[in-house]
Protein backbone atom coordinates (compact mmCIF):
# COMPACT_ATOMS: atom_id res chain seq x y z
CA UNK A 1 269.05 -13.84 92.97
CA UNK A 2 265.27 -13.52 92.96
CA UNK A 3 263.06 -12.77 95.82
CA UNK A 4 259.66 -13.11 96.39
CA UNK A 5 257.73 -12.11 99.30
CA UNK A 6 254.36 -13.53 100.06
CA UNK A 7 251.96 -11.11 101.47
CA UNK A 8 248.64 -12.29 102.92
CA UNK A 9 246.74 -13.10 105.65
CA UNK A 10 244.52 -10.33 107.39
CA UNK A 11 246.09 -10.33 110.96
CA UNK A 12 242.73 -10.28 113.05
CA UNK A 13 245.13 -10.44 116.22
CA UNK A 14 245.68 -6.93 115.57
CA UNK A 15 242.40 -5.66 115.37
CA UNK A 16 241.12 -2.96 115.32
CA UNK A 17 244.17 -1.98 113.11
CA UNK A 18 244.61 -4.44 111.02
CA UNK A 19 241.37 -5.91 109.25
CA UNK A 20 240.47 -7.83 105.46
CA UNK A 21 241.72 -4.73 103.86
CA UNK A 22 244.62 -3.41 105.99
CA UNK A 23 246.73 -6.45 107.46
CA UNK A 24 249.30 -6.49 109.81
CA UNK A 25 252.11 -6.16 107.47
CA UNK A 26 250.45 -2.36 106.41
CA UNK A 27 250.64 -1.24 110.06
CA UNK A 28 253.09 2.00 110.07
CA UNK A 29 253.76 1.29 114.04
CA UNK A 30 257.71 0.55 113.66
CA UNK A 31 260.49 3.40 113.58
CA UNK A 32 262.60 3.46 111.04
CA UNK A 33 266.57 4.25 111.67
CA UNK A 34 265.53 7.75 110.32
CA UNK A 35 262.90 8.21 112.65
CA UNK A 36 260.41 8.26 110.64
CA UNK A 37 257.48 5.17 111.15
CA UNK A 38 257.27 2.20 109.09
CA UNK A 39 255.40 -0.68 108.30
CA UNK A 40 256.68 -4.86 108.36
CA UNK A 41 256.93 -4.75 104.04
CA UNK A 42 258.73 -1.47 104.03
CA UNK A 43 260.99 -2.64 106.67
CA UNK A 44 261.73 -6.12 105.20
CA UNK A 45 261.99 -4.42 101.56
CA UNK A 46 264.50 -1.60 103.15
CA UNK A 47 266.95 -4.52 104.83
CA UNK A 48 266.60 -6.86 101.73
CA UNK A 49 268.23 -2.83 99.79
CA UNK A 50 270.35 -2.26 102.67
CA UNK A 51 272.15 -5.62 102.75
CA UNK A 52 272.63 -5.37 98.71
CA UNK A 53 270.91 -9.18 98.02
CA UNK A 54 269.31 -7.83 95.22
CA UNK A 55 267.21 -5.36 93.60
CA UNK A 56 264.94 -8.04 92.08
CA UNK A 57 261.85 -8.55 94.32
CA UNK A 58 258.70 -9.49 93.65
CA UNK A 59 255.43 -9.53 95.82
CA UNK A 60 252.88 -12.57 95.60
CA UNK A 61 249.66 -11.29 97.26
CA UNK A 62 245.77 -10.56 96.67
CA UNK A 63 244.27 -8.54 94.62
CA UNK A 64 242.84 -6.72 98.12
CA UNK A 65 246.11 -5.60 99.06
CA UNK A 66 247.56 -4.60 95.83
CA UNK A 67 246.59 -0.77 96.49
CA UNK A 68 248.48 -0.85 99.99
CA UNK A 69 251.03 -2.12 98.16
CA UNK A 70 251.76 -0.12 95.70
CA UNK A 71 250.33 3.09 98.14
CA UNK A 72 253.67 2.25 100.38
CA UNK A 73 256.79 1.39 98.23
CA UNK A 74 255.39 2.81 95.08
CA UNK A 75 255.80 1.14 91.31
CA UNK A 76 259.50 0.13 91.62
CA UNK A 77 258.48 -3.48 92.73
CA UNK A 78 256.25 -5.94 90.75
CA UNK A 79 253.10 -7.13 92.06
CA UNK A 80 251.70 -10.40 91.26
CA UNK A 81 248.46 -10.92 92.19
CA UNK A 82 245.72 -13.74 92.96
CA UNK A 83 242.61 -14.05 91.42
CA UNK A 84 241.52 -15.74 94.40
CA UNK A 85 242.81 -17.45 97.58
CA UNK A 86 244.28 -20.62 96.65
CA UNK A 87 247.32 -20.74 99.53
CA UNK A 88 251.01 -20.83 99.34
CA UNK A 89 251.82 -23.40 96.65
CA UNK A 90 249.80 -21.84 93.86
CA UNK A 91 251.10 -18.58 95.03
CA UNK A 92 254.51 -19.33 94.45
CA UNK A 93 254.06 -21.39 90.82
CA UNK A 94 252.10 -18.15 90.13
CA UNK A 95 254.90 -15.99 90.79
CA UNK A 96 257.65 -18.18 89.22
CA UNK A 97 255.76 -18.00 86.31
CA UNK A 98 255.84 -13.93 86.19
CA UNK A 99 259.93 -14.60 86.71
CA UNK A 100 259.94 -16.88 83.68
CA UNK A 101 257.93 -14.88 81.61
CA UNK A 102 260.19 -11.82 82.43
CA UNK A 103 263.22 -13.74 80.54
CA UNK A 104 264.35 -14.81 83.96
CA UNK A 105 266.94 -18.13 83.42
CA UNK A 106 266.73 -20.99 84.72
CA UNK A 107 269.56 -21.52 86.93
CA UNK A 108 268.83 -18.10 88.65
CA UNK A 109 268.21 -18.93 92.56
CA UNK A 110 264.92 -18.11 94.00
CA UNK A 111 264.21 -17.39 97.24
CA UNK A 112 260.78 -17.37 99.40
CA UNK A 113 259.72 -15.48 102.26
CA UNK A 114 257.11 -13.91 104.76
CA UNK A 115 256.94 -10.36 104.16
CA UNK A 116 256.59 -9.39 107.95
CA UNK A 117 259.48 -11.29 109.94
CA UNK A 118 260.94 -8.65 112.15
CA UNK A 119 264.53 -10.03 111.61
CA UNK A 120 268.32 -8.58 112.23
CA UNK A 121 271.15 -8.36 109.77
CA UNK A 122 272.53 -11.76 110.11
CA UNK A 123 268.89 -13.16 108.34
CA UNK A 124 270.12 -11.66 105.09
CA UNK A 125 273.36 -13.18 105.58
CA UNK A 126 271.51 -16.55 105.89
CA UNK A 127 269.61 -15.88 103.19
CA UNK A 128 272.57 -15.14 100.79
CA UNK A 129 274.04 -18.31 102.17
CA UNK A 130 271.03 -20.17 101.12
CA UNK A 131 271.35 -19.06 97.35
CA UNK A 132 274.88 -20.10 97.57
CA UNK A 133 273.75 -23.59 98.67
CA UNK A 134 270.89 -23.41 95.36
CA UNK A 135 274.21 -22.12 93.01
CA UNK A 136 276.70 -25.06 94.32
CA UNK A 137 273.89 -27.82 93.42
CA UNK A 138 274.02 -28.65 97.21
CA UNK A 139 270.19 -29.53 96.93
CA UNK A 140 266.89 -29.10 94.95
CA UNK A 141 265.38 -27.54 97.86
CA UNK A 142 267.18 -25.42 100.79
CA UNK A 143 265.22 -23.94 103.84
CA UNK A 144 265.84 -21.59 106.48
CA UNK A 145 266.29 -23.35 110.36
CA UNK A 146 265.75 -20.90 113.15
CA UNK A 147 267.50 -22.14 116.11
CA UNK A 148 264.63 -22.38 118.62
CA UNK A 149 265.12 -20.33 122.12
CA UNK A 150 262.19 -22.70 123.65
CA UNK A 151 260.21 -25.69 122.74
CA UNK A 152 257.10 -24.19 120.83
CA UNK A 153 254.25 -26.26 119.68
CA UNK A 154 253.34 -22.96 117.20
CA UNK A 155 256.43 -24.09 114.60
CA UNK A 156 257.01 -26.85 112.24
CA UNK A 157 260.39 -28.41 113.11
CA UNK A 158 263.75 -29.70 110.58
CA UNK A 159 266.08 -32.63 112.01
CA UNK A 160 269.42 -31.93 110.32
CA UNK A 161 271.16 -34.89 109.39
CA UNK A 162 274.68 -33.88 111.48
CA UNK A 163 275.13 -30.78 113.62
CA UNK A 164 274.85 -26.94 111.82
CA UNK A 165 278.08 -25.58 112.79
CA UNK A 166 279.99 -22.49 110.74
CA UNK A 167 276.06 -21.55 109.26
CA UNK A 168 276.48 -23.50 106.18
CA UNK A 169 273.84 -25.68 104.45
CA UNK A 170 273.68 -29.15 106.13
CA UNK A 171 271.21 -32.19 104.67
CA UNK A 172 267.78 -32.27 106.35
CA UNK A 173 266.59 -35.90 107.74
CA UNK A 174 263.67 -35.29 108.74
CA UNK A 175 260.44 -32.97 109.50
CA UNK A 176 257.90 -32.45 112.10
CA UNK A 177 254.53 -30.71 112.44
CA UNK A 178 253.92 -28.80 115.17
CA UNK A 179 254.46 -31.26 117.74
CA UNK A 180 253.28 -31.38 121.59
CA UNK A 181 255.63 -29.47 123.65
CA UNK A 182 257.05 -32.32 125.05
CA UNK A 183 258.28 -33.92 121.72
CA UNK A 184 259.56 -30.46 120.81
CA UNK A 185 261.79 -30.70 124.19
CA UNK A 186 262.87 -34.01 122.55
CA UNK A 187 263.49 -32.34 118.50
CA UNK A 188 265.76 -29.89 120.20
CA UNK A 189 267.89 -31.74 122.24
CA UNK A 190 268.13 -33.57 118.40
CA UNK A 191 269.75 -30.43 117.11
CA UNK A 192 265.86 -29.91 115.25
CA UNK A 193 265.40 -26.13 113.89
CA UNK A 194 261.80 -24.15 114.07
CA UNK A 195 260.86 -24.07 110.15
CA UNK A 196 261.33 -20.47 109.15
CA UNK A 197 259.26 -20.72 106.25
CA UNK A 198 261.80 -19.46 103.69
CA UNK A 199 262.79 -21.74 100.64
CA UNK A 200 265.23 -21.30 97.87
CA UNK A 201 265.40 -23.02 94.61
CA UNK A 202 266.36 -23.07 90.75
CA UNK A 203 263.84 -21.44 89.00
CA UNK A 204 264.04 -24.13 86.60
CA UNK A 205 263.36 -26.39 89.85
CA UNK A 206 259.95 -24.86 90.41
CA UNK A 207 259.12 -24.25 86.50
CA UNK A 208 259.35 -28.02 86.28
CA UNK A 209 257.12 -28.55 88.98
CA UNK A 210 254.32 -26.31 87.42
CA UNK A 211 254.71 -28.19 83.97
CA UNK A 212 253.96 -31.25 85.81
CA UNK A 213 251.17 -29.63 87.53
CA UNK A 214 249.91 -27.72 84.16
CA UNK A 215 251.35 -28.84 81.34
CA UNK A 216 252.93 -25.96 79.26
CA UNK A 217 251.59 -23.30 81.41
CA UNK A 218 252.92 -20.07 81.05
CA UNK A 219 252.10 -16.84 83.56
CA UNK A 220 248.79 -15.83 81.66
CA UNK A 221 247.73 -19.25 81.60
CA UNK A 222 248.20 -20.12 85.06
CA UNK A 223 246.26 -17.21 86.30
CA UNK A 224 243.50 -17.61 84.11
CA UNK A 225 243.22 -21.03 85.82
CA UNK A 226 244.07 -20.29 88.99
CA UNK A 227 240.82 -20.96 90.66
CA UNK A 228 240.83 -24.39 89.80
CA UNK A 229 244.54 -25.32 90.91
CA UNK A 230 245.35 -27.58 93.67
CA UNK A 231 244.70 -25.34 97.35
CA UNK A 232 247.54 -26.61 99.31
CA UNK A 233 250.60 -25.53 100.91
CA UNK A 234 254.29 -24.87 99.36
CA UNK A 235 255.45 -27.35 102.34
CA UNK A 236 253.43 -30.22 101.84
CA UNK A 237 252.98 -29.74 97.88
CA UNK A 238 256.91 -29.20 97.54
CA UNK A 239 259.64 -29.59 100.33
CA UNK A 240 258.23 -32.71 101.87
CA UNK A 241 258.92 -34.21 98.14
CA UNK A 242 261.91 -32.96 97.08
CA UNK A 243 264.76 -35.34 96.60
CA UNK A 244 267.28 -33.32 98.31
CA UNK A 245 266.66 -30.64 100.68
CA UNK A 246 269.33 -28.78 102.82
CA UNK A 247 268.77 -26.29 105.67
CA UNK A 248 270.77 -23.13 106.46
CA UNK A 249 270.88 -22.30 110.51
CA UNK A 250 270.05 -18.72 111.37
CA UNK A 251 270.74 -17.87 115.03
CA UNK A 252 269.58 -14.36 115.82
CA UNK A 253 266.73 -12.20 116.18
CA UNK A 254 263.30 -13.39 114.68
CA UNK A 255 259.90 -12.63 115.54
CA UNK A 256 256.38 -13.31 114.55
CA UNK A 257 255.04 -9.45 115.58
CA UNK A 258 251.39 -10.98 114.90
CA UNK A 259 249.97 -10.38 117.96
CA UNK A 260 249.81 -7.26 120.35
CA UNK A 261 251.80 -8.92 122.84
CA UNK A 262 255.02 -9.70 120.41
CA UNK A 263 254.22 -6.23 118.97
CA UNK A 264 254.32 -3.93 121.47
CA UNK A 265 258.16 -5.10 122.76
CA UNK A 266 258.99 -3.52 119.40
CA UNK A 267 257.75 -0.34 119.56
CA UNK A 268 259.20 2.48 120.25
CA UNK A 269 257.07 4.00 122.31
CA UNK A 270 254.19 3.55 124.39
CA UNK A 271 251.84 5.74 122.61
CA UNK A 272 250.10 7.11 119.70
CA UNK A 273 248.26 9.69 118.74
CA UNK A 274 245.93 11.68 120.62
CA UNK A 275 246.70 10.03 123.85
CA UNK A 276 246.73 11.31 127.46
CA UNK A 277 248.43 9.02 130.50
CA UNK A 278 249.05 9.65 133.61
CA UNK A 279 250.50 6.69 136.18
CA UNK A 280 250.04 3.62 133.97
CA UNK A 281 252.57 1.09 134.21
CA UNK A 282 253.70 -1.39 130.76
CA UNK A 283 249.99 -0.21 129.09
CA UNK A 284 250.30 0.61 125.48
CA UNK A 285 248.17 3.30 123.71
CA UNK A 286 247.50 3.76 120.10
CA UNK A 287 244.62 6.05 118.54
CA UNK A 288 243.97 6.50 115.29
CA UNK A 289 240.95 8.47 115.77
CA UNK A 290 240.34 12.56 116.15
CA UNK A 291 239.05 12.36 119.60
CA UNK A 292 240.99 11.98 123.07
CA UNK A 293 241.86 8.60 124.63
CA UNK A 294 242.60 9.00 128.26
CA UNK A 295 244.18 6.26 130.51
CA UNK A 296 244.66 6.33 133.77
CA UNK A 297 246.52 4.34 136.94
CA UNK A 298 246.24 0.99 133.95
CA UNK A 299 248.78 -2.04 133.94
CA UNK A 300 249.87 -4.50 131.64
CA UNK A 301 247.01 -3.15 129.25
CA UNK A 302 246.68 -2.94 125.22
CA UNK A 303 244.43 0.35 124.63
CA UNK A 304 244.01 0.49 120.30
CA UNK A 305 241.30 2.70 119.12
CA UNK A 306 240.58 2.65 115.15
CA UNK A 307 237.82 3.86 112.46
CA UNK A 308 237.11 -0.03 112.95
CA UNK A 309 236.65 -0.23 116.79
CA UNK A 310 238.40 -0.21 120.20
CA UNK A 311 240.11 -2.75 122.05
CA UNK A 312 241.06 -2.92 125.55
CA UNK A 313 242.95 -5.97 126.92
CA UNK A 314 245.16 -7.30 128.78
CA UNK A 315 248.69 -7.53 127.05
CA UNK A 316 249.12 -12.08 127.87
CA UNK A 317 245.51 -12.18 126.95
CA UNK A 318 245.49 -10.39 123.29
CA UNK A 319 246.53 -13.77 121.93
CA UNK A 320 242.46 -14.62 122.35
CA UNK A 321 240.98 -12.11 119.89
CA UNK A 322 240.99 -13.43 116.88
CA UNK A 323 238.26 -15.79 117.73
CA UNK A 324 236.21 -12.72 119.36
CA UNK A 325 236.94 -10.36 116.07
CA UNK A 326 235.58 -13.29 114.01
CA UNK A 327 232.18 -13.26 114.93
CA UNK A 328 231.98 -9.35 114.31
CA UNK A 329 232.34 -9.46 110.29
CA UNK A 330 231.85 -5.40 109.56
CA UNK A 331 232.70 -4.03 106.88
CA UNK A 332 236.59 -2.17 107.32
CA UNK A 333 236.32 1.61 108.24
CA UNK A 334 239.52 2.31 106.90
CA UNK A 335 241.77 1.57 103.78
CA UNK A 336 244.97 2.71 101.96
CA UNK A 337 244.20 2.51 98.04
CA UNK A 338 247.08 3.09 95.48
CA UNK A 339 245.40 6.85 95.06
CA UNK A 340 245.86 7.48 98.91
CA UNK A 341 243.33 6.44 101.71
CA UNK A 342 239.55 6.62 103.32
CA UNK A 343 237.75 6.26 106.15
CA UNK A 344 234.13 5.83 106.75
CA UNK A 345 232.33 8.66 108.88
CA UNK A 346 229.03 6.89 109.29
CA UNK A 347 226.30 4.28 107.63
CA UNK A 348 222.48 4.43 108.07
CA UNK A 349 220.23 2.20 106.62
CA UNK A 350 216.55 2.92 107.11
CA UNK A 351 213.50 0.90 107.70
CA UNK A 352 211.90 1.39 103.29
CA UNK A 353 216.16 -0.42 102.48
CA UNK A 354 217.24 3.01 101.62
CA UNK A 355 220.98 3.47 102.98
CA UNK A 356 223.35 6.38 103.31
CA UNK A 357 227.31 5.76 103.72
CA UNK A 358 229.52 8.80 104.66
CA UNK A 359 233.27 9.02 104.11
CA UNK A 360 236.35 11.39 104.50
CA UNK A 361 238.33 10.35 101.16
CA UNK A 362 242.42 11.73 100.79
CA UNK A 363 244.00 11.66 97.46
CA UNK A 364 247.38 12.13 97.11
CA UNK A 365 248.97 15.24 94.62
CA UNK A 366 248.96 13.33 90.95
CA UNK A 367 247.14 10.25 92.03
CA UNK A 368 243.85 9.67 90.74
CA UNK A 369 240.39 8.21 90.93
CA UNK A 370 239.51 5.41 88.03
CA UNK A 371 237.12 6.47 85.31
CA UNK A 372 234.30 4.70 86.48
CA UNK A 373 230.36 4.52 87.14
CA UNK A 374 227.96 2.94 90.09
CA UNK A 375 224.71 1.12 88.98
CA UNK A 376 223.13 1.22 92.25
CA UNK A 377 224.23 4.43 94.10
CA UNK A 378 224.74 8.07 93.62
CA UNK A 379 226.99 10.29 94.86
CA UNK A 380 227.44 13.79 96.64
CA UNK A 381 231.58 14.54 96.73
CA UNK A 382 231.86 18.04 99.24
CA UNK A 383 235.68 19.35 98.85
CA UNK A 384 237.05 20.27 102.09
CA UNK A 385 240.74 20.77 100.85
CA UNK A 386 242.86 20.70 98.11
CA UNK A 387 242.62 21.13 94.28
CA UNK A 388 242.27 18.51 91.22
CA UNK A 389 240.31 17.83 88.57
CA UNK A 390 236.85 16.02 88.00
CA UNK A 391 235.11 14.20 84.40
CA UNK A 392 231.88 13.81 84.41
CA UNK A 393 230.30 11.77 81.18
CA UNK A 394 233.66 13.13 79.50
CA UNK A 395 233.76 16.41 80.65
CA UNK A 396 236.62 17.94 82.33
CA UNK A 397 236.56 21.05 84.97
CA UNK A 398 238.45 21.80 87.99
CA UNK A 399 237.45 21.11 91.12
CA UNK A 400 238.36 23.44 94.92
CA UNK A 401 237.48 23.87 98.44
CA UNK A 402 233.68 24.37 98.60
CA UNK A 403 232.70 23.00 95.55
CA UNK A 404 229.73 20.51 95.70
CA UNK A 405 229.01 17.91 93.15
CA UNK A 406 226.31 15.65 92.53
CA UNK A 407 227.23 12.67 90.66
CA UNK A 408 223.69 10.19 89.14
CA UNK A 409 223.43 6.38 89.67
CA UNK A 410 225.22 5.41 86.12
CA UNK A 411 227.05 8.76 85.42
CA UNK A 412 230.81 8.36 84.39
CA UNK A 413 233.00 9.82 86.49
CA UNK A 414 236.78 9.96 87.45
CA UNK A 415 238.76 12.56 89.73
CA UNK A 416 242.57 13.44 89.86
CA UNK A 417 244.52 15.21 92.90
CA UNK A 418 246.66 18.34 91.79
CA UNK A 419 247.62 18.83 95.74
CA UNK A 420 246.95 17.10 98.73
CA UNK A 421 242.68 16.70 97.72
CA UNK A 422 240.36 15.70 100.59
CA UNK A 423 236.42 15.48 100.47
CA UNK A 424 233.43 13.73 101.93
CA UNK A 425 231.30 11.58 100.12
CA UNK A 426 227.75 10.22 100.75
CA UNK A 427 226.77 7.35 99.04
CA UNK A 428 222.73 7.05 98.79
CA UNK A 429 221.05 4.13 97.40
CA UNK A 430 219.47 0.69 98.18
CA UNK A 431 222.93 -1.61 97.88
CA UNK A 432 226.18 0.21 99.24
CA UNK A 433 229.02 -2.07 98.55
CA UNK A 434 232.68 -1.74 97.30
CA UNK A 435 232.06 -4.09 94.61
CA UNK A 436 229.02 -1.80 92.98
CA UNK A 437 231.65 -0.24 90.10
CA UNK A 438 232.55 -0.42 86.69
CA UNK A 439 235.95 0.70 85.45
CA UNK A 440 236.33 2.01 82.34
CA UNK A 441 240.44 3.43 82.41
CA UNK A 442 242.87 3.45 85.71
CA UNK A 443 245.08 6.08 83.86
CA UNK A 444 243.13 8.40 82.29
């Protein structure tokens, strides 16, 4: 068995948290049965190990999100990534094609899924079942069916053909999009399932599919054309063709923890970081940043303070923000890279178009900074902590608390962490953006 997990989406109902460059899934907010704190992927990755499915996972995301990746369960698991946003269906040919061109066979069941379902045990079991169903020939396409606890008009919706008794694959009949609660009332008393967005195949299934789509297309291929294939979903692309699809039941827990209000019944406590409470009732807390946040005689309240910004809301209203955190479009003040993480300290940008950006930067002990160069900024790096190494136009020399170096619009320059290496770095020049840099070597 084969599994890959699509990552994506930005999770704006989470702001100030989560943002473009840190999304939900990234949040380290959940405890781990070590007590340690983890995020949605490590979590889903860690059951998919526990339950012994397989070793064999692979992540389908953007190329944004490849460095938080990577940053939190480290090389072990490939990363295939999209030159652009193209949704779910090219996503998944994408990544089929990486299987195949791995020496994957054929007849080797795939399965699909989110990356941040906050799921029990028996959802692996399911999911085991559901490769079964792909081995046995039981049908070109097999889905998950979550057995709905109310009539939602947020979930798609899969009529079996006869009752899902025992948890074995049944024949679907039908589907239905996100009906009106009332004709959701209606599906259910039908035996209908919410659409858990998992699928399982043949790879050969799928690799057929993407021949028809681009004839003879191999990985390289494929993602060299990616922009230009078809931007639509797995579902309406795939399962509402198929010949023969089959659904497997899955009965117990399963949340969407996209918002604050479905989040916060999953944490484990009621606040983080530097927080001080005293008689608040059901009001959650979390502060990422240095300074105090101090609640007092709140209710029913969300209270998350970031590099990004600070919300404050009531928990059955947090469902609204999105809409609100669209129309702010700032640049994020925080993000994990595959080197370690940074945060921006402050950005001033004067009346002549002259702008300074100030951040606190964190690499992490044998992690380095690409050999690279800027064409419209320079740079002054300050070292505050740690030890590493610097190259500058090809010259190497070690770098220490206190040491202060200048580095010119268009000068070379790479940096590597021999301990835990934190500086600050002001940018200076007339067009501060992340995409001002040209790589010359990642591992140098």
């Amino acid at each position: 068995m084969k599994i890959i997990l699509l990552s994506g989406g930005s999770g704006k109902r989470l702001w100030p948290l989560s943002n473009d460059a840190r999304s939900k899934q990234f949040l380290r907010l959940l405890t781990a049965p070590d007590g340690s704190k983890e995020s949605m992927i490590q979590r889903v990755v860690r059951q998919i190990k526990s339950t012994r499915l397989t070793d064999d996972i692979v992540i389908a995301t953007g190329l944004n999100q490849k460095d938080s990746i990577e940053n939190q369960l480290g090389d072990s698991i490939s990363v295939v990534t999209e030159p652009c946003r193209r949704d779910t269906f090219p996503a998944i040919m994408l990544a089929c094609a990486y299987l195949a061109d791995q020496s994957t066979v054929m007849d080797e069941p795939v399965i699909v899924m989110p990356c941040d379902s906050y799921t029990d045990s028996g959802y692996f079991t399911a999911l085991a079942k559901m490769a079964d169903a792909v081995s046995d020939g039981v049908a070109d396409m097999v889905l998950m069916g979550i057995q709905p606890t109310y009539p939602s008009a947020k979930y798609g919706y899969i009529v079996p053909e006869s009752p899902c008794d025992g948890g074995n694959a049944v024949a679907v009949r039908r589907f239905t999009e996100k009906p009106d609660v009332a004709t959701a009332e209606k599906l259910i008393e039908e035996g209908a399932l919410w659409n858990g967005g998992v699928f399982a195949f043949r790879l050969g299934y799928l690799m057929d599919i993407v021949n028809n789509v681009r004839q003879g297309a191999g990985f390289n291929s494929l993602r060299a054309d990616y922009a230009n294939l078809p931007k639509i979903s797995f579902d309406y692309a795939v399962v509402e063709k198929a010949a023969s699809v089959a659904v497997v039941p899955y009965s117990g827990q399963w949340k969407d923890l996209g918002t604050w209000n479905t989040l916060t019944d999953e944490l484990g406590s009621h606040a983080y970081g530097n927080v001080h409470e005293e008689a608040t009732d059901g009001t959650y807390i979390i502060n990422e940043l240095e300074i105090p946040v101090v609640c007092i005689g709140t209710k029913e309240l969300v209270v998350a303070a970031s590099p990004d910004g600070i919300l404050v809301s009531e928990l059955k209203l947090s469902e609204n923000l999105k809409h609100i955190v669209d129309g702010i479009g700032k640049r994020p003040m925080y993000e994990e890279r595959r080197w370690g993480e940074y945060k921006v300290i402050d950005y001033v940008e004067f009346p002549d178009g002259f702008c300074a950006l100030t951040k606190q930067l964190t690499l992490r002990p044998g992690c380095s900074i690409s050999y690279q160069k800027h064409n419209c900024r320079k740079e002054i790096w300050t070292f505050i902590n740690g030890e590493g190494e610097i190259v500058l136009d090809g010259e190497r020399k070690p770098v220490k608390r206190g040491d202060v170096i200048t580095i010119p619009q268009g000068m070379l320059h790479a940096l590597r962490a021999n301990t835990p290496l934190t500086f600050i770095e002001v940018q200076q020049g007339s067009n501060l953006v992340e995409e001002d840099i040209e790589r010359f070597d990642y591992h140098w």
